[in-house]
Protein backbone atom coordinates (compact mmCIF):
# COMPACT_ATOMS: atom_id res chain seq x y z
CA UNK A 1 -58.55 -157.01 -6.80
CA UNK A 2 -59.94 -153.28 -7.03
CA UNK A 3 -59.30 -152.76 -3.63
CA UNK A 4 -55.42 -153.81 -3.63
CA UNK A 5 -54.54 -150.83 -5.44
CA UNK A 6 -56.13 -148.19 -2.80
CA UNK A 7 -55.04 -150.54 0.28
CA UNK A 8 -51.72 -150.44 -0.63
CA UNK A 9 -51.74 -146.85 -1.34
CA UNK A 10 -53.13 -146.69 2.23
CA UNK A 11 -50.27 -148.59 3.55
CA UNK A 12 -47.57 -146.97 1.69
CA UNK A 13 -48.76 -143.51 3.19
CA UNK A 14 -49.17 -145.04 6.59
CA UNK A 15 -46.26 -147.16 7.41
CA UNK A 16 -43.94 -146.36 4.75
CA UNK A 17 -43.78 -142.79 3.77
CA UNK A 18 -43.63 -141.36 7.35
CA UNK A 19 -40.14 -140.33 8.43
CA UNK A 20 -38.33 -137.65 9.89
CA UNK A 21 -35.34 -135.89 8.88
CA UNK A 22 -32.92 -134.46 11.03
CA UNK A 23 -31.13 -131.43 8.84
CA UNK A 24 -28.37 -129.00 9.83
CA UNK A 25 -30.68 -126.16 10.85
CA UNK A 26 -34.08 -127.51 10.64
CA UNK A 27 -36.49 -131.12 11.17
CA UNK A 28 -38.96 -132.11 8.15
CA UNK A 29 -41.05 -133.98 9.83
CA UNK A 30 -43.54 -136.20 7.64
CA UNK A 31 -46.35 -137.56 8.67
CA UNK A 32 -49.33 -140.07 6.83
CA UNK A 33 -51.17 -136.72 5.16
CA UNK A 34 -48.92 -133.73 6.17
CA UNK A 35 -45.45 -132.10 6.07
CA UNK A 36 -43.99 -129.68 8.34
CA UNK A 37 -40.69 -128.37 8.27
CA UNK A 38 -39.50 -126.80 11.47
CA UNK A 39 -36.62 -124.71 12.79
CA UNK A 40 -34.16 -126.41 15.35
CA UNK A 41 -34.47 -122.81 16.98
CA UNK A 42 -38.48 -123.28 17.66
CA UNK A 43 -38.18 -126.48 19.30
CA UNK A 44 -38.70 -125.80 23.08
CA UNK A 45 -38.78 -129.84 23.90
CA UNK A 46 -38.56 -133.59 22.55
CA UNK A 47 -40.95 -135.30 25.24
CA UNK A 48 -41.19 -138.96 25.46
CA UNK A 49 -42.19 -140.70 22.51
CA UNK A 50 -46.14 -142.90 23.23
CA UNK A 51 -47.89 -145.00 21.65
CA UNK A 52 -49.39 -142.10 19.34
CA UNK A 53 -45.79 -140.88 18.04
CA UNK A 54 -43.52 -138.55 19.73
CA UNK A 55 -44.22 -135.41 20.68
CA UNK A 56 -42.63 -132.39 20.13
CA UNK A 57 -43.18 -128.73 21.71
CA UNK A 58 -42.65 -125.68 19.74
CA UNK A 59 -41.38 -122.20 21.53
CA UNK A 60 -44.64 -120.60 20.52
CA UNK A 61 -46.43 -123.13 22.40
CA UNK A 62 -47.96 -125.26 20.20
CA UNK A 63 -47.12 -129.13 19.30
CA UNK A 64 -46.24 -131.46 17.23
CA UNK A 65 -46.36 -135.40 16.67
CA UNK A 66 -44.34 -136.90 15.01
CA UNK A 67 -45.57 -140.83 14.07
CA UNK A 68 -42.30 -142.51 13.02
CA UNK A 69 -41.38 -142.18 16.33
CA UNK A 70 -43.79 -144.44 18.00
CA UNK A 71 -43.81 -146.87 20.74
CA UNK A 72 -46.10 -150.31 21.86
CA UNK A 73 -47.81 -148.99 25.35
CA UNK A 74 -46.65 -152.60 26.30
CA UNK A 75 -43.20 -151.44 25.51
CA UNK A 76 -43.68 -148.20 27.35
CA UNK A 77 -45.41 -149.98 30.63
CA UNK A 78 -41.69 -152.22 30.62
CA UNK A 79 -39.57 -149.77 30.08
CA UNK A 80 -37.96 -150.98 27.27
CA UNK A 81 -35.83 -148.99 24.92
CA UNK A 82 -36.89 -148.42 21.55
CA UNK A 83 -36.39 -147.35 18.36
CA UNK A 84 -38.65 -144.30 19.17
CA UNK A 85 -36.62 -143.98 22.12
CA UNK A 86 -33.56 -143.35 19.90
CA UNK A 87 -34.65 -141.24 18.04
CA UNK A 88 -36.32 -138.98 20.64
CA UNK A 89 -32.52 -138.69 22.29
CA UNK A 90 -31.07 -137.96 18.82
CA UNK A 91 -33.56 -135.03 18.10
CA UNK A 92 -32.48 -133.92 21.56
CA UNK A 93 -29.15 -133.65 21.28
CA UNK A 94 -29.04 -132.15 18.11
CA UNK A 95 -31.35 -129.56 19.28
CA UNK A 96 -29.53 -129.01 22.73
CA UNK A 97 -26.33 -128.92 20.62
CA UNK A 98 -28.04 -126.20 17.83
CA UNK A 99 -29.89 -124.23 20.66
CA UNK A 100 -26.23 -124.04 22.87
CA UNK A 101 -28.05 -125.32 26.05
CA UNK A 102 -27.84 -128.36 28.34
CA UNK A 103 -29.77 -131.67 27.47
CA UNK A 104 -31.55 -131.87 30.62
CA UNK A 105 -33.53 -128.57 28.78
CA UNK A 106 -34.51 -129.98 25.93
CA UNK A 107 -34.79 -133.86 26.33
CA UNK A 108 -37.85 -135.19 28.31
CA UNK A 109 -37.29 -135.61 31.80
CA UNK A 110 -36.99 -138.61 33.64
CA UNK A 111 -40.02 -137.88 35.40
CA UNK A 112 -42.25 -137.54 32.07
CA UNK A 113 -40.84 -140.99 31.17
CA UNK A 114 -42.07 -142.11 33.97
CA UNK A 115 -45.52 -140.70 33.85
CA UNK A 116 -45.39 -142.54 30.31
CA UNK A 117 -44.48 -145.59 31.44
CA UNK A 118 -47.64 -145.02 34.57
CA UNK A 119 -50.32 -144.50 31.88
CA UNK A 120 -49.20 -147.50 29.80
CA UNK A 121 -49.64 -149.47 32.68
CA UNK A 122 -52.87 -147.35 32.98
CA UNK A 123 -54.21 -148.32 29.70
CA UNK A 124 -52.88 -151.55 29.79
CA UNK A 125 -54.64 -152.91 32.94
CA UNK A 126 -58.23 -151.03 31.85
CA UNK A 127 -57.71 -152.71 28.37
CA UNK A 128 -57.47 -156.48 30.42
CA UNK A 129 -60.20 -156.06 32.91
CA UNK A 130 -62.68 -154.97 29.68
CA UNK A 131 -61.79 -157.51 27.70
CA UNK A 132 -62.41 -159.89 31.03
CA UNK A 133 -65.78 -158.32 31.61
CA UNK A 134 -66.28 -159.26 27.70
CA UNK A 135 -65.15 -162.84 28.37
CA UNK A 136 -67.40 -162.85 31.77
CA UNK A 137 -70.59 -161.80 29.87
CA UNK A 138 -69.85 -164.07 26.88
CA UNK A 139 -69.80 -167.16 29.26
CA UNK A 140 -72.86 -166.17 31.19
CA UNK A 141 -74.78 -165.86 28.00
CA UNK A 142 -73.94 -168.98 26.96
């Protein structure tokens, strides 16, 4: 019972409390333990969004993750459209739109989706053949 309290907490900050706001002239983009608010006008690129959130390049070269937006690597090796997905083309658009240049420059190219959905498959396949190794040497031991 003493630890419901603090787990929930936990979960609240985790699942519940991250977001991101799209805004007129700026994102607020909140994560588990940190804020950021960010200018439309800074944002060089929305790449694709992974199973760690979705990324999202800043002018000055730097980065930034956003967590709401993420995506299974299960649904990333299908190519599947998500949520994350959604929202990645939605924060493109309105930054293409604010920044008065085409999509294509701003949105995550076809061929970084594809690299996405590669190392899904990637991490996928090397996640099956340990745990079959695992299963292997569990049956051998007896």
């Amino acid at each position: 019972m003493l630890l419901t309290l603090p787990y929930g907490a936990f979960i609240y900050r985790l699942v519940l409390h991250t977001r991101l706001e799209i805004r007129q002239s700026d994102i607020v983009v909140i994560n588990p333990f940190r804020t950021r608010r960010v200018l439309l006008g800074s944002i060089d690129g929305v790449g694709a969004p992974g199973y760690h959130g979705l990324p999202i390049r800043l002018v000055d070269g730097s980065a930034l993750m956003a967590v709401v937006g993420q995506k299974s690597n299960i649904a990333a090796a299908r190519g599947v459209r998500r949520h994350a997905d959604d929202l990645a083309d939605a924060l493109a658009a309105r930054v293409a739109d604010f920044r008065h240049v085409p999509l294509d420059a701003v949105a995550a190219a076809p061929a970084a989706r594809q690299e996405r959905k590669r190392q899904a498959r990637a991490v996928l396949l090397f996640g099956g053949i340990a745990l079959a190794v695992y299963a292997a040497i569990r049956i051998l031991r007896g």
